[in-house]
C-alpha atoms as a PDB file:
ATOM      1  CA  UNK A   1       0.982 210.314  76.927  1.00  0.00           C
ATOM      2  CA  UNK A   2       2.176 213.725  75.285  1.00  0.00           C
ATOM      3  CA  UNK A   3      -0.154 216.392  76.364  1.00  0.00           C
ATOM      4  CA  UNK A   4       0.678 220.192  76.487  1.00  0.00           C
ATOM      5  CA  UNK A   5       3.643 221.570  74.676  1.00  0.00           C
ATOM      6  CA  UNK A   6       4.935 225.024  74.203  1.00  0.00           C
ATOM      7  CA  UNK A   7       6.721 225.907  70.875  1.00  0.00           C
ATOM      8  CA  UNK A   8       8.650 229.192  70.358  1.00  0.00           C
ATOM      9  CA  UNK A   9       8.991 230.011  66.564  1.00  0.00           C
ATOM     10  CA  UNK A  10      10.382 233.301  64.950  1.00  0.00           C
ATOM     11  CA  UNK A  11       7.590 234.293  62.267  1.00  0.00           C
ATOM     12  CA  UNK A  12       6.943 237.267  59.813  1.00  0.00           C
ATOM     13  CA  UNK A  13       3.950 239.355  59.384  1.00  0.00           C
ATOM     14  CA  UNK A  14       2.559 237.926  56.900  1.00  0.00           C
ATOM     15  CA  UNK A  15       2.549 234.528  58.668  1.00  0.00           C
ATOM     16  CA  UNK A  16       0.741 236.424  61.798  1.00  0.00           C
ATOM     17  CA  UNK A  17      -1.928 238.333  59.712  1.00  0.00           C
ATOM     18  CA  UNK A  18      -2.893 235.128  58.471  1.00  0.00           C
ATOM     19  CA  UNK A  19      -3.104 233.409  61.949  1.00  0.00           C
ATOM     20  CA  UNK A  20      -5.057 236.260  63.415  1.00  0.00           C
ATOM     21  CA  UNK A  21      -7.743 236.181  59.922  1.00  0.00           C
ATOM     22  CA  UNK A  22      -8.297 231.858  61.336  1.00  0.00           C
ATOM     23  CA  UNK A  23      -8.481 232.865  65.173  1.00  0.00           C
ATOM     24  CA  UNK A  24     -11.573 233.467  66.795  1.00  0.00           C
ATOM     25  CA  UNK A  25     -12.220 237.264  66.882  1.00  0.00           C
ATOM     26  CA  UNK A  26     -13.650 237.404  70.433  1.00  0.00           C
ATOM     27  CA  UNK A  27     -10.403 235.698  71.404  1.00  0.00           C
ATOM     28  CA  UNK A  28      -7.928 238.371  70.003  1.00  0.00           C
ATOM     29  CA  UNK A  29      -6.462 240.325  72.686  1.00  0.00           C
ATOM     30  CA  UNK A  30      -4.470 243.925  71.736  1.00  0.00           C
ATOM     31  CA  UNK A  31      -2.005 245.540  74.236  1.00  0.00           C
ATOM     32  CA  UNK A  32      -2.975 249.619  75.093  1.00  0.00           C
ATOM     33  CA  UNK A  33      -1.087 250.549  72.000  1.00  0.00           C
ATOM     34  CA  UNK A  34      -3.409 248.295  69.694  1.00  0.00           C
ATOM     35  CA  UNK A  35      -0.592 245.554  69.463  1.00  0.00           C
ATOM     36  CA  UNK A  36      -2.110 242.235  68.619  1.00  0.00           C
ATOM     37  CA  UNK A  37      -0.673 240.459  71.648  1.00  0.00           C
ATOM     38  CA  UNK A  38      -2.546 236.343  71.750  1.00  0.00           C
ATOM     39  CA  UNK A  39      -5.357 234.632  69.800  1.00  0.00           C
ATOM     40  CA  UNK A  40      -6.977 231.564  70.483  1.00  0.00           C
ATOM     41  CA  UNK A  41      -7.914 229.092  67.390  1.00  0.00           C
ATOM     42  CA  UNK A  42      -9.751 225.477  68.031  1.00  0.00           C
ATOM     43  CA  UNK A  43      -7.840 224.528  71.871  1.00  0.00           C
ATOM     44  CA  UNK A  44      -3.926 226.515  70.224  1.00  0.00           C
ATOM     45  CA  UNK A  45      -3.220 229.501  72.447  1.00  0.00           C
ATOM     46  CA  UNK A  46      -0.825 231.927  70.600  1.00  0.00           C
ATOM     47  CA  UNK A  47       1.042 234.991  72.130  1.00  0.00           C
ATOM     48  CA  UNK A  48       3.329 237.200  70.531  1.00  0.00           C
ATOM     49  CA  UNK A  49       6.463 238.287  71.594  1.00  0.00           C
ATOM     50  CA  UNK A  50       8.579 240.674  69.143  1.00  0.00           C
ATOM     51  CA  UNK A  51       9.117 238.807  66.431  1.00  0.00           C
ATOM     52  CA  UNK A  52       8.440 235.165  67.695  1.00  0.00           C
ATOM     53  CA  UNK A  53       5.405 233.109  67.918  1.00  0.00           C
ATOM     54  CA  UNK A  54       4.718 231.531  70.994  1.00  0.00           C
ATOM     55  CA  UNK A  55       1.873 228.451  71.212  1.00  0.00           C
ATOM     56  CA  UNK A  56       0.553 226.164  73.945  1.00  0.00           C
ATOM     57  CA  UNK A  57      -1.643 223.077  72.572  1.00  0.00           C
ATOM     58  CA  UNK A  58      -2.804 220.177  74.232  1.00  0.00           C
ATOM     59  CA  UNK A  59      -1.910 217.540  72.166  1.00  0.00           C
ATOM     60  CA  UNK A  60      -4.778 214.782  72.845  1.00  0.00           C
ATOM     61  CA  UNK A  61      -7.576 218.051  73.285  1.00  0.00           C
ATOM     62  CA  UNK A  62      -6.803 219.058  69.544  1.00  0.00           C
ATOM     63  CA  UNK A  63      -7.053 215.418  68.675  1.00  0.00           C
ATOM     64  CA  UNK A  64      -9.865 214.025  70.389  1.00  0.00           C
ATOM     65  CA  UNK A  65     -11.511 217.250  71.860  1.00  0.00           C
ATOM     66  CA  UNK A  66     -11.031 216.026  75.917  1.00  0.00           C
ATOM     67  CA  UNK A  67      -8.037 214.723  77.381  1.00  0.00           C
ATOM     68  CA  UNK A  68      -9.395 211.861  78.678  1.00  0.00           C
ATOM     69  CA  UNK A  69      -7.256 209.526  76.580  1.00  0.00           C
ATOM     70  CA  UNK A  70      -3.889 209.390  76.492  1.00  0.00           C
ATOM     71  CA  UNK A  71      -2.128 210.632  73.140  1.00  0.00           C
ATOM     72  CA  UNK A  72      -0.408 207.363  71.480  1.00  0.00           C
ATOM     73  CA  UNK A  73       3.160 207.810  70.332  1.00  0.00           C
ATOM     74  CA  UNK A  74       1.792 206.578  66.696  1.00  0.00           C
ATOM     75  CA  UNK A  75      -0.539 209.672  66.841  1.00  0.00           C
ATOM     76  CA  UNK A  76       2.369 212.226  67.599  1.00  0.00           C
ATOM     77  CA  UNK A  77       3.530 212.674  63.691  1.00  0.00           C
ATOM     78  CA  UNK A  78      -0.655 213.292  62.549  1.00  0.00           C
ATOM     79  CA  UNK A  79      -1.774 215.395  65.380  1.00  0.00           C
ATOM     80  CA  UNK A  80       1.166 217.746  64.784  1.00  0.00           C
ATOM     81  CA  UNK A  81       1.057 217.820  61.049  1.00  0.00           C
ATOM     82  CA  UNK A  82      -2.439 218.342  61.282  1.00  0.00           C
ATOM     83  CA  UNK A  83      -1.942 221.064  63.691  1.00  0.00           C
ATOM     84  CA  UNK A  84       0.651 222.527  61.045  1.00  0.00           C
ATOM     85  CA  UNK A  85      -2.238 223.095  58.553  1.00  0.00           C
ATOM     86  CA  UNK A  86      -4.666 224.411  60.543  1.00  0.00           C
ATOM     87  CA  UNK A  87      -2.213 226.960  61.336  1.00  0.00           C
ATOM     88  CA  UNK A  88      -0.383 227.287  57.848  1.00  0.00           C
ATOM     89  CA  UNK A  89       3.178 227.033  59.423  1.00  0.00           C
ATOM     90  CA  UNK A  90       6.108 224.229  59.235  1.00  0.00           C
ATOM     91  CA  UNK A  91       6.349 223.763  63.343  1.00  0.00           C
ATOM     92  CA  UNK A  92       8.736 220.536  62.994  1.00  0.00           C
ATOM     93  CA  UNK A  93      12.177 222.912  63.544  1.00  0.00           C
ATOM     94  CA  UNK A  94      10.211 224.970  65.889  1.00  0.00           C
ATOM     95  CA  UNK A  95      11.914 225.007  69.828  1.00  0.00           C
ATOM     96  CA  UNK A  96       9.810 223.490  72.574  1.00  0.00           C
ATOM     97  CA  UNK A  97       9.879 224.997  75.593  1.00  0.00           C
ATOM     98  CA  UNK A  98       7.252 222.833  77.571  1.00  0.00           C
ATOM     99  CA  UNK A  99       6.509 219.071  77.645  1.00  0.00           C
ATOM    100  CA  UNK A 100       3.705 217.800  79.600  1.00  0.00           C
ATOM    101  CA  UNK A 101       3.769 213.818  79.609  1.00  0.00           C
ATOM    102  CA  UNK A 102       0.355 212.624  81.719  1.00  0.00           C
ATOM    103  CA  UNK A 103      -2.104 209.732  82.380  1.00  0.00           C
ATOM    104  CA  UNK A 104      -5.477 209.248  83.831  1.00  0.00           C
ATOM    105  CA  UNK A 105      -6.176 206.378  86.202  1.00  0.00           C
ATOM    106  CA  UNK A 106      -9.939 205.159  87.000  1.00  0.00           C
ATOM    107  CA  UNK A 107      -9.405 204.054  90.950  1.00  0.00           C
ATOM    108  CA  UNK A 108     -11.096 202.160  93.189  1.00  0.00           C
ATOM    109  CA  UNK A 109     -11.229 205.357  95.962  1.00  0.00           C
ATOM    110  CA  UNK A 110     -12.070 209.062  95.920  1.00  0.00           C
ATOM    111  CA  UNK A 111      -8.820 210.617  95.058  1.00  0.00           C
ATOM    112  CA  UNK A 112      -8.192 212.295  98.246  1.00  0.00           C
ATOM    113  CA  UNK A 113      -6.619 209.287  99.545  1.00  0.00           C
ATOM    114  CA  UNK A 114      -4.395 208.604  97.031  1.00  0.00           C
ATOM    115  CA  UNK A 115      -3.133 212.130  97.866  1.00  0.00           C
ATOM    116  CA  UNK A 116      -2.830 211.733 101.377  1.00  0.00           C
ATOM    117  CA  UNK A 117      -0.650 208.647 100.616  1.00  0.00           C
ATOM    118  CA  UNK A 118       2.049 210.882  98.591  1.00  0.00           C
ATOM    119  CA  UNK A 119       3.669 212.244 101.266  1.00  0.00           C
ATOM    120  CA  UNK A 120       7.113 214.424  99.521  1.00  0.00           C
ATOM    121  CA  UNK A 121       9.752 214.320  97.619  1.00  0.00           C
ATOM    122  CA  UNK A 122      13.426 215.126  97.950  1.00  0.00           C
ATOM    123  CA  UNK A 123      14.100 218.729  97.502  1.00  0.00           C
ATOM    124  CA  UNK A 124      10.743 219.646  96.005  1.00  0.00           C
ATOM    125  CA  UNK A 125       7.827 221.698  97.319  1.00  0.00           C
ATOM    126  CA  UNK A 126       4.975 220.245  98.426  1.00  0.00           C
ATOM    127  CA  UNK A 127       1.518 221.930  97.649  1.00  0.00           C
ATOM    128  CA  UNK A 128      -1.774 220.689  98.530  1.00  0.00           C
ATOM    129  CA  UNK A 129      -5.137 222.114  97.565  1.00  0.00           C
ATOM    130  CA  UNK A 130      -8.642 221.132  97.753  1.00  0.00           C
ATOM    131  CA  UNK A 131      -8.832 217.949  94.989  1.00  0.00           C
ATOM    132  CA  UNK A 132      -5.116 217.824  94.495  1.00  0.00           C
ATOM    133  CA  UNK A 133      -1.341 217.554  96.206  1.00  0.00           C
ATOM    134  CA  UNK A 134       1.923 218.889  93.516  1.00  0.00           C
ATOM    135  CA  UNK A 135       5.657 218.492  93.788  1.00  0.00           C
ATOM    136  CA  UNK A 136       7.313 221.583  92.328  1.00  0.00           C
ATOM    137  CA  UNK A 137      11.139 221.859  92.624  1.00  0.00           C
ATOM    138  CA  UNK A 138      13.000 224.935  93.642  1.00  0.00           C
ATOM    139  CA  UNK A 139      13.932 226.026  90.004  1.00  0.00           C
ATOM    140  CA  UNK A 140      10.064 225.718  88.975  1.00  0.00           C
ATOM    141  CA  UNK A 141      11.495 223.809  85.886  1.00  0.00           C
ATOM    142  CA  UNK A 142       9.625 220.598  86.876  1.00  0.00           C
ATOM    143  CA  UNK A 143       6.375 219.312  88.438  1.00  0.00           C
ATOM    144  CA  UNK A 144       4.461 216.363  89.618  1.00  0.00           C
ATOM    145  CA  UNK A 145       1.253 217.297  89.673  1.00  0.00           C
ATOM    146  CA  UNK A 146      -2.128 214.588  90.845  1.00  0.00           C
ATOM    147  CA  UNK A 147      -5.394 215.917  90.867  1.00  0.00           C
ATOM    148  CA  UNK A 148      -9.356 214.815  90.764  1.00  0.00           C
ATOM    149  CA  UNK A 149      -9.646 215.054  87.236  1.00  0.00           C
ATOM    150  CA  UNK A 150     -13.825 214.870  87.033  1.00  0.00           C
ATOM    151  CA  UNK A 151     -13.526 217.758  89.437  1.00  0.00           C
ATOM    152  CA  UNK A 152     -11.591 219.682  86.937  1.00  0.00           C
ATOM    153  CA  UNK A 153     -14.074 219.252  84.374  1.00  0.00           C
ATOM    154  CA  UNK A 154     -16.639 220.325  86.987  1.00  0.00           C
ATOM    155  CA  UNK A 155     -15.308 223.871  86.687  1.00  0.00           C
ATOM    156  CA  UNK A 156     -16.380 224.159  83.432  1.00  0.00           C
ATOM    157  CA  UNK A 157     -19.802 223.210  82.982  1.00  0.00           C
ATOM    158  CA  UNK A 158     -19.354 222.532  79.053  1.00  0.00           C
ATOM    159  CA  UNK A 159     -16.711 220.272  79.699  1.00  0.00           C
ATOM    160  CA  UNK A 160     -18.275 218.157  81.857  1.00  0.00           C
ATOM    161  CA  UNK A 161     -20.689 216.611  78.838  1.00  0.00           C
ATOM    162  CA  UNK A 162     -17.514 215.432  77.411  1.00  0.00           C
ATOM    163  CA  UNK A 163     -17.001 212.894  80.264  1.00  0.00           C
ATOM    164  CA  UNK A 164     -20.545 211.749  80.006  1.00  0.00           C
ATOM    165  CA  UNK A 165     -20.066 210.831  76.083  1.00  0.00           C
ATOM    166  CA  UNK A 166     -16.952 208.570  77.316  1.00  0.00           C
ATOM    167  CA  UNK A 167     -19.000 205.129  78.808  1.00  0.00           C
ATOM    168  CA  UNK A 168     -16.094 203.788  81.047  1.00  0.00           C
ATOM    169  CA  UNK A 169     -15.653 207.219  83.105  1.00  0.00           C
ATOM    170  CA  UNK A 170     -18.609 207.929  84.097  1.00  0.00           C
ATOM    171  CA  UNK A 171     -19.410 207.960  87.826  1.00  0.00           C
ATOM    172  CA  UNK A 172     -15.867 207.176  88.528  1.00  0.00           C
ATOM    173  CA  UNK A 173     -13.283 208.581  90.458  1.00  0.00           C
ATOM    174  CA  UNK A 174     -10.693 209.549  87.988  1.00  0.00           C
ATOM    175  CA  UNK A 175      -6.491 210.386  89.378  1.00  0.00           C
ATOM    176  CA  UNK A 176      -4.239 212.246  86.471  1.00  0.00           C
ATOM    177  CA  UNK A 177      -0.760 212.575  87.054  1.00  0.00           C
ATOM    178  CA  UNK A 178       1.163 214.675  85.056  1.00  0.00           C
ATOM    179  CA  UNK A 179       4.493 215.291  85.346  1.00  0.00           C
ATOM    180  CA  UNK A 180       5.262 218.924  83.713  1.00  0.00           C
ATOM    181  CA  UNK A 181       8.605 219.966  82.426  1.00  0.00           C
ATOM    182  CA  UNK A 182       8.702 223.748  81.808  1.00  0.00           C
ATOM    183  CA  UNK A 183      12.312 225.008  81.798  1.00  0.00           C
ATOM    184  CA  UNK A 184      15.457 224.009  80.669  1.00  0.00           C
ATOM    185  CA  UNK A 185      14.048 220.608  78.835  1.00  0.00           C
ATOM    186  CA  UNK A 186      18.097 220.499  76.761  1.00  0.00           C
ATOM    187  CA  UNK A 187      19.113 220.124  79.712  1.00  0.00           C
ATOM    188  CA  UNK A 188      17.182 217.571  81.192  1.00  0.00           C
ATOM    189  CA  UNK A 189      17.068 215.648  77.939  1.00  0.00           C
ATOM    190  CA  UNK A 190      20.731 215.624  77.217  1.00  0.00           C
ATOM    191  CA  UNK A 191      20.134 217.865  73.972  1.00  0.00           C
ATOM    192  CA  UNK A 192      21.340 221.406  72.807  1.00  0.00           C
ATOM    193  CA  UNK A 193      18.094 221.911  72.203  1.00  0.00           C
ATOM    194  CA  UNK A 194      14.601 220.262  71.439  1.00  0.00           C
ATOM    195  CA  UNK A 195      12.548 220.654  68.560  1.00  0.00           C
ATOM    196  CA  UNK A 196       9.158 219.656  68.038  1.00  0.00           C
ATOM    197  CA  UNK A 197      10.554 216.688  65.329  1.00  0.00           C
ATOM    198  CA  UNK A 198      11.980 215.302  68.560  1.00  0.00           C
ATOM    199  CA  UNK A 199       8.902 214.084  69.535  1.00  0.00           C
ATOM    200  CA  UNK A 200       9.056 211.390  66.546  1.00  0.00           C
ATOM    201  CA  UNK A 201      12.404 210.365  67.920  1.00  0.00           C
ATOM    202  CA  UNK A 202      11.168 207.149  69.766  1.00  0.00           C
ATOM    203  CA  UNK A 203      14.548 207.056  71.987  1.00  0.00           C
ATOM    204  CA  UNK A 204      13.645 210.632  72.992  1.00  0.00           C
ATOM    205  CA  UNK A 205       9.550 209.781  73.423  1.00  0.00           C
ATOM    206  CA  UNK A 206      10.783 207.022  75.749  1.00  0.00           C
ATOM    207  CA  UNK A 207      12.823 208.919  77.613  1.00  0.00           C
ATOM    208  CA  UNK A 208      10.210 210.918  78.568  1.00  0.00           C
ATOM    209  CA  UNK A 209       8.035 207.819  80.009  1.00  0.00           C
ATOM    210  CA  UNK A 210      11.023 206.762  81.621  1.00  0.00           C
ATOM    211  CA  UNK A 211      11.640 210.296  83.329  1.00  0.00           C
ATOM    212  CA  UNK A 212       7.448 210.265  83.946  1.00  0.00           C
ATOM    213  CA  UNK A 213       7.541 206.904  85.603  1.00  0.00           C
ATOM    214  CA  UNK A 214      10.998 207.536  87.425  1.00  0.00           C
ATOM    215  CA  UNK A 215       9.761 210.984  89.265  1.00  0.00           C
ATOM    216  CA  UNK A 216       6.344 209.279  90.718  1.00  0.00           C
ATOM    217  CA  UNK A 217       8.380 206.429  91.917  1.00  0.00           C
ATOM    218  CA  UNK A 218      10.952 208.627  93.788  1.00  0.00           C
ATOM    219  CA  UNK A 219       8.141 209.762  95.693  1.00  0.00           C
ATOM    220  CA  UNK A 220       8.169 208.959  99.751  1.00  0.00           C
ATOM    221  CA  UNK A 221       5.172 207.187  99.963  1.00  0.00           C
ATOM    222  CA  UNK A 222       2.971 206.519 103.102  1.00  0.00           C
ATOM    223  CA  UNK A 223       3.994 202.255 103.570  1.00  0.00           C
ATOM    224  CA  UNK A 224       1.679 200.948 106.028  1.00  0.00           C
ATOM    225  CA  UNK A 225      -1.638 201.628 107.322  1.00  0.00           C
ATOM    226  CA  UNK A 226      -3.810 199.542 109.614  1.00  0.00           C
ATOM    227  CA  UNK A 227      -6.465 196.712 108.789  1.00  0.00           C
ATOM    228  CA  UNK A 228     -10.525 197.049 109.747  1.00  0.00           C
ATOM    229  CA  UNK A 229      -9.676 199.783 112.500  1.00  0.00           C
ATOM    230  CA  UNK A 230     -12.124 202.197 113.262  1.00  0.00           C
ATOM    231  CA  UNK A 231     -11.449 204.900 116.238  1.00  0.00           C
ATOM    232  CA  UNK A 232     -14.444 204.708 118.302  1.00  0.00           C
ATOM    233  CA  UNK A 233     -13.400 206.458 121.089  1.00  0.00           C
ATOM    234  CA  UNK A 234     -10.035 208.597 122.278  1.00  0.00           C
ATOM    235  CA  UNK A 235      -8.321 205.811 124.381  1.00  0.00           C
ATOM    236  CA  UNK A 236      -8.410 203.263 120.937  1.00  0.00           C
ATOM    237  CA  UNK A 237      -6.607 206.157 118.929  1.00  0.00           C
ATOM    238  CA  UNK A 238      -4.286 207.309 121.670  1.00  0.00           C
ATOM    239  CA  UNK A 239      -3.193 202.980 122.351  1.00  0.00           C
ATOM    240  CA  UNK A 240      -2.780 203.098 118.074  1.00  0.00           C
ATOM    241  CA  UNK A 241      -0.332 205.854 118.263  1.00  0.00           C
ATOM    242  CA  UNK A 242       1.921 204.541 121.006  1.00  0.00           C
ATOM    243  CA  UNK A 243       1.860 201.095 118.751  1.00  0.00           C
ATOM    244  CA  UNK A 244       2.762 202.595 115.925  1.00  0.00           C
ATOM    245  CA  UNK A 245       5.570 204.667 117.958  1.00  0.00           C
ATOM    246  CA  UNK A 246       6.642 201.024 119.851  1.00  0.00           C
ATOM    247  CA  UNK A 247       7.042 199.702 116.815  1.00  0.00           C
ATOM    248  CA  UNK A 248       9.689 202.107 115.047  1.00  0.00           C
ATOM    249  CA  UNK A 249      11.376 201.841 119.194  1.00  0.00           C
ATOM    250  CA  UNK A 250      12.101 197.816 118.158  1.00  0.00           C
ATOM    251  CA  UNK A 251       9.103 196.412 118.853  1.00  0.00           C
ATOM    252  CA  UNK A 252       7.551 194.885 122.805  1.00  0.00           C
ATOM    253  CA  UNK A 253      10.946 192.797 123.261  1.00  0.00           C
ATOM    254  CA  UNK A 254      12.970 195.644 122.294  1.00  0.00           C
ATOM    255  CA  UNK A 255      11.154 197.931 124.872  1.00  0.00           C
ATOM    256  CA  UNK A 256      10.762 195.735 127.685  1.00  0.00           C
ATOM    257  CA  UNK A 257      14.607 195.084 127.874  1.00  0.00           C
ATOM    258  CA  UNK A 258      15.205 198.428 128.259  1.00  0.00           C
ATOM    259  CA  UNK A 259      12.681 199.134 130.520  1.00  0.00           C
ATOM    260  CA  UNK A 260      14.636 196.245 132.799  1.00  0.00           C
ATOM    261  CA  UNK A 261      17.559 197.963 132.142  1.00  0.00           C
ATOM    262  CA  UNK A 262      16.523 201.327 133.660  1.00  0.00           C
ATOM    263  CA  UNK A 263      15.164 199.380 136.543  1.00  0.00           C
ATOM    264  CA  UNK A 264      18.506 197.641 137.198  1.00  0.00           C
ATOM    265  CA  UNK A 265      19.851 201.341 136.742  1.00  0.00           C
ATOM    266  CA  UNK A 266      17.565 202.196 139.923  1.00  0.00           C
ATOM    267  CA  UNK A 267      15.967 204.685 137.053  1.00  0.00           C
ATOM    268  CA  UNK A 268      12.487 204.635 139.054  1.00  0.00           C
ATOM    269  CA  UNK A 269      11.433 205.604 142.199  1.00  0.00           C
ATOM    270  CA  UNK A 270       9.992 202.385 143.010  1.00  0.00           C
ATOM    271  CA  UNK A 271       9.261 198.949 142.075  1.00  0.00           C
ATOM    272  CA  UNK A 272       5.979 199.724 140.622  1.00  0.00           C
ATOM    273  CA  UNK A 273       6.840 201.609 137.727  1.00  0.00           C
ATOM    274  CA  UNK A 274       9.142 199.349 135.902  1.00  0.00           C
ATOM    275  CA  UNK A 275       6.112 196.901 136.362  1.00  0.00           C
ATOM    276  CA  UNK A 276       3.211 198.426 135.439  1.00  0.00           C
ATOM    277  CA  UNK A 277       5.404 200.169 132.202  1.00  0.00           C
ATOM    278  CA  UNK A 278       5.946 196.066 131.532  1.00  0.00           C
ATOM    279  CA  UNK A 279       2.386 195.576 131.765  1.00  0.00           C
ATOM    280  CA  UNK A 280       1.063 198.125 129.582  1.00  0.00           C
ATOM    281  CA  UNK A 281       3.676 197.022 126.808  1.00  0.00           C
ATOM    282  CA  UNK A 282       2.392 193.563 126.885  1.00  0.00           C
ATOM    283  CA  UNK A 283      -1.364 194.803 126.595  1.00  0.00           C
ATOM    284  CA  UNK A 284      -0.374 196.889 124.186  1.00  0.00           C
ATOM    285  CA  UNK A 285       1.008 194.304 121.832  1.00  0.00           C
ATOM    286  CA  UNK A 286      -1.921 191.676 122.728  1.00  0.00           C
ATOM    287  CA  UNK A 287      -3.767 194.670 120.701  1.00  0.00           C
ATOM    288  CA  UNK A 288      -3.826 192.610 117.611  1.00  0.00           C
ATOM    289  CA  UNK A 289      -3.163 195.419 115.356  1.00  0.00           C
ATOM    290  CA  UNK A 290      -2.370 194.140 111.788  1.00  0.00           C
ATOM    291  CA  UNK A 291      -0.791 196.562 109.300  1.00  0.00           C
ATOM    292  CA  UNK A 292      -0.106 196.012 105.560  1.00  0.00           C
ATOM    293  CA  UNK A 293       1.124 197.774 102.906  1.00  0.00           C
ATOM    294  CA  UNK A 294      -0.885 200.849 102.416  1.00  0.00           C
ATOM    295  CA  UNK A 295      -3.295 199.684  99.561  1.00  0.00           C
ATOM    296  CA  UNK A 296      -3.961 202.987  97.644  1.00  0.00           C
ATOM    297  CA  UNK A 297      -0.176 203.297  97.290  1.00  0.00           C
ATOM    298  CA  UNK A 298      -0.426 199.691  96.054  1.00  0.00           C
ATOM    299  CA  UNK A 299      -2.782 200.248  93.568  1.00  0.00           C
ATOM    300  CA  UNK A 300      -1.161 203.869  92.271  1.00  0.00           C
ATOM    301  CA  UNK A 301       2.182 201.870  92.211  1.00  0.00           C
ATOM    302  CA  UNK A 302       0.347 199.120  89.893  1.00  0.00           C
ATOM    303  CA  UNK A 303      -1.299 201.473  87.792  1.00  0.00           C
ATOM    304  CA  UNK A 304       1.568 204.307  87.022  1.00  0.00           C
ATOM    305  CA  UNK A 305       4.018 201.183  86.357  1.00  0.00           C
ATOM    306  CA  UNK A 306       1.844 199.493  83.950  1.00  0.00           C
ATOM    307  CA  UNK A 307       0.843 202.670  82.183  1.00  0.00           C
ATOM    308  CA  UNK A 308       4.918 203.528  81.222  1.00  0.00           C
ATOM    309  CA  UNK A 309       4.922 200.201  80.186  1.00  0.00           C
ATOM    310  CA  UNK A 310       2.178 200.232  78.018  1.00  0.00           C
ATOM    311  CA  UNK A 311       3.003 203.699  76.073  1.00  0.00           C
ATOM    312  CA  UNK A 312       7.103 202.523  75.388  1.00  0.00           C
ATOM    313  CA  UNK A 313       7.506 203.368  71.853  1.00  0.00           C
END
């Protein structure tokens, strides 16, 4: 469930010269001065800094060329000594600066309204965009991010053959959640610092799908929603609202009794009132509606929770 890291790692000239001689030539950028400042070689992005390397990889996209399947924790040790010799560097003592842990999730439902069901979370931003909703906290050190991910392929035309190689994904609606920790990962881990070994350390790896699972679940979530009701006309959407707003006022017992109250308080102007506020609670409540727990949040739950489970180390 590892998927991008960043690694900062002090190197010499040598070492870069024969980076830049394996990168792709149309993907070597110089600064004004001529500087060699990032290459690009197979899916590793490489900038450089002074004297220190810095690299971005997706993990599984290295491995499997897509990251449509999660990256096993028995695959962590290969993929990174195999990205070592494509790159002719020891990356083990390297720092990591960025962990991305994410999963995708075939579900029954267009996406959207699995997004519309996340509704925030405590002291982080929401953002919502067209085939997405994030969480970002104030620090930018951390987000939840869910998006459509066939409609991220879609926006790059070569991708999108990928998905069509993969049997089980294709003409499905497809929900990643990845939960992105940029900044200050010592801190969150309860390390001095992180290396890119760390990742073999199984107590560390499941910390991560711990923290994964634990920061989707501490999302407020949207807990009802209403069975086989379609809004035909205004009146049917305006009596829905004021039974979903009776409800959280304690229900028709609840609201009657204080409606008697206020008529024993000689709260009306006359006798009417009271009764006809009486009546319309009653017909209200003779409604029928039936709610249930909302069942895209349902499914999400089931899905996110069985996925941590699956990938402990």
């Amino acid at each position: 469930m590892i998927d991008n890291i960043k690694v900062r790692k002090r190197i010499n000239e040598s070492e870069k010269l024969a980076i830049l001689n394996m990168a792709d030539p149309g993907k070597i950028n110089l600064s004004g001065d001529g500087v060699h400042k990032s290459a690009m070689i197979k899916n590793i992005s490489i900038n450089w800094r002074q004297d220190y390397m810095h690299l971005a990889v997706s993990l599984p996209t290295f491995k499997y060329g897509h990251n449509l399947y999660p990256l096993k924790y028995a695959s962590i040790n290969d993929v990174i000594s195999e990205i070592e010799s494509t790159l002719g560097l020891h990356l083990k003592d390297a720092h990591l600066g960025r962990i991305d842990v994410s999963q995708n999730f075939i579900v029954k439902d267009p996406c959207a309204f699995y997004f519309d069901s996340l509704l925030y979370k405590d002291k982080f931003y929401t953002h919502e965009y067209k085939h997405g909703k994030s969480f970002l906290n104030s620090e930018n050190s951390a987000t939840l991010a869910f998006y459509d991910k066939i409609e991220q392929f879609k926006k790059d035309r070569t991708k999108l053959n990928d998905i069509k190689l993969i049997p089980e994904f294709e003409n499905k609606n497809i929900l990643r959640y990845e939960y992105r920790m940029t900044q200050r990962l010592g801190r969150v881990l309860g390390r001095n610092e992180v290396l890119v070994k760390d990742l073999y350390d199984k107590n560390l790896y499941n910390s991560l799908i711990g923290i994964w699972l634990s920061q989707y679940l501490s999302i407020i979530k949207r807990k009802e929603e209403i069975v086989n009701r379609g809004f035909k006309l205004p009146s049917e959407l305006k009596d829905y609202l004021a039974f979903t707003g009776a409800t959280k006022l304690g229900g028709e017992s609840t609201i009657k009794k204080k409606i008697i109250l206020l008529r024993k308080q000689k709260k009306f102007r006359n006798e009417a009132q009271p009764n006809r506020m009486i009546k319309m609670v009653g017909d209200l409540f003779k409604t029928g509606y039936l709610c249930r727990e909302n069942e895209h949040v349902k499914e999400l739950n089931s899905k996110v929770t069985g996925a941590a489970l699956m990938n402990y180390a």
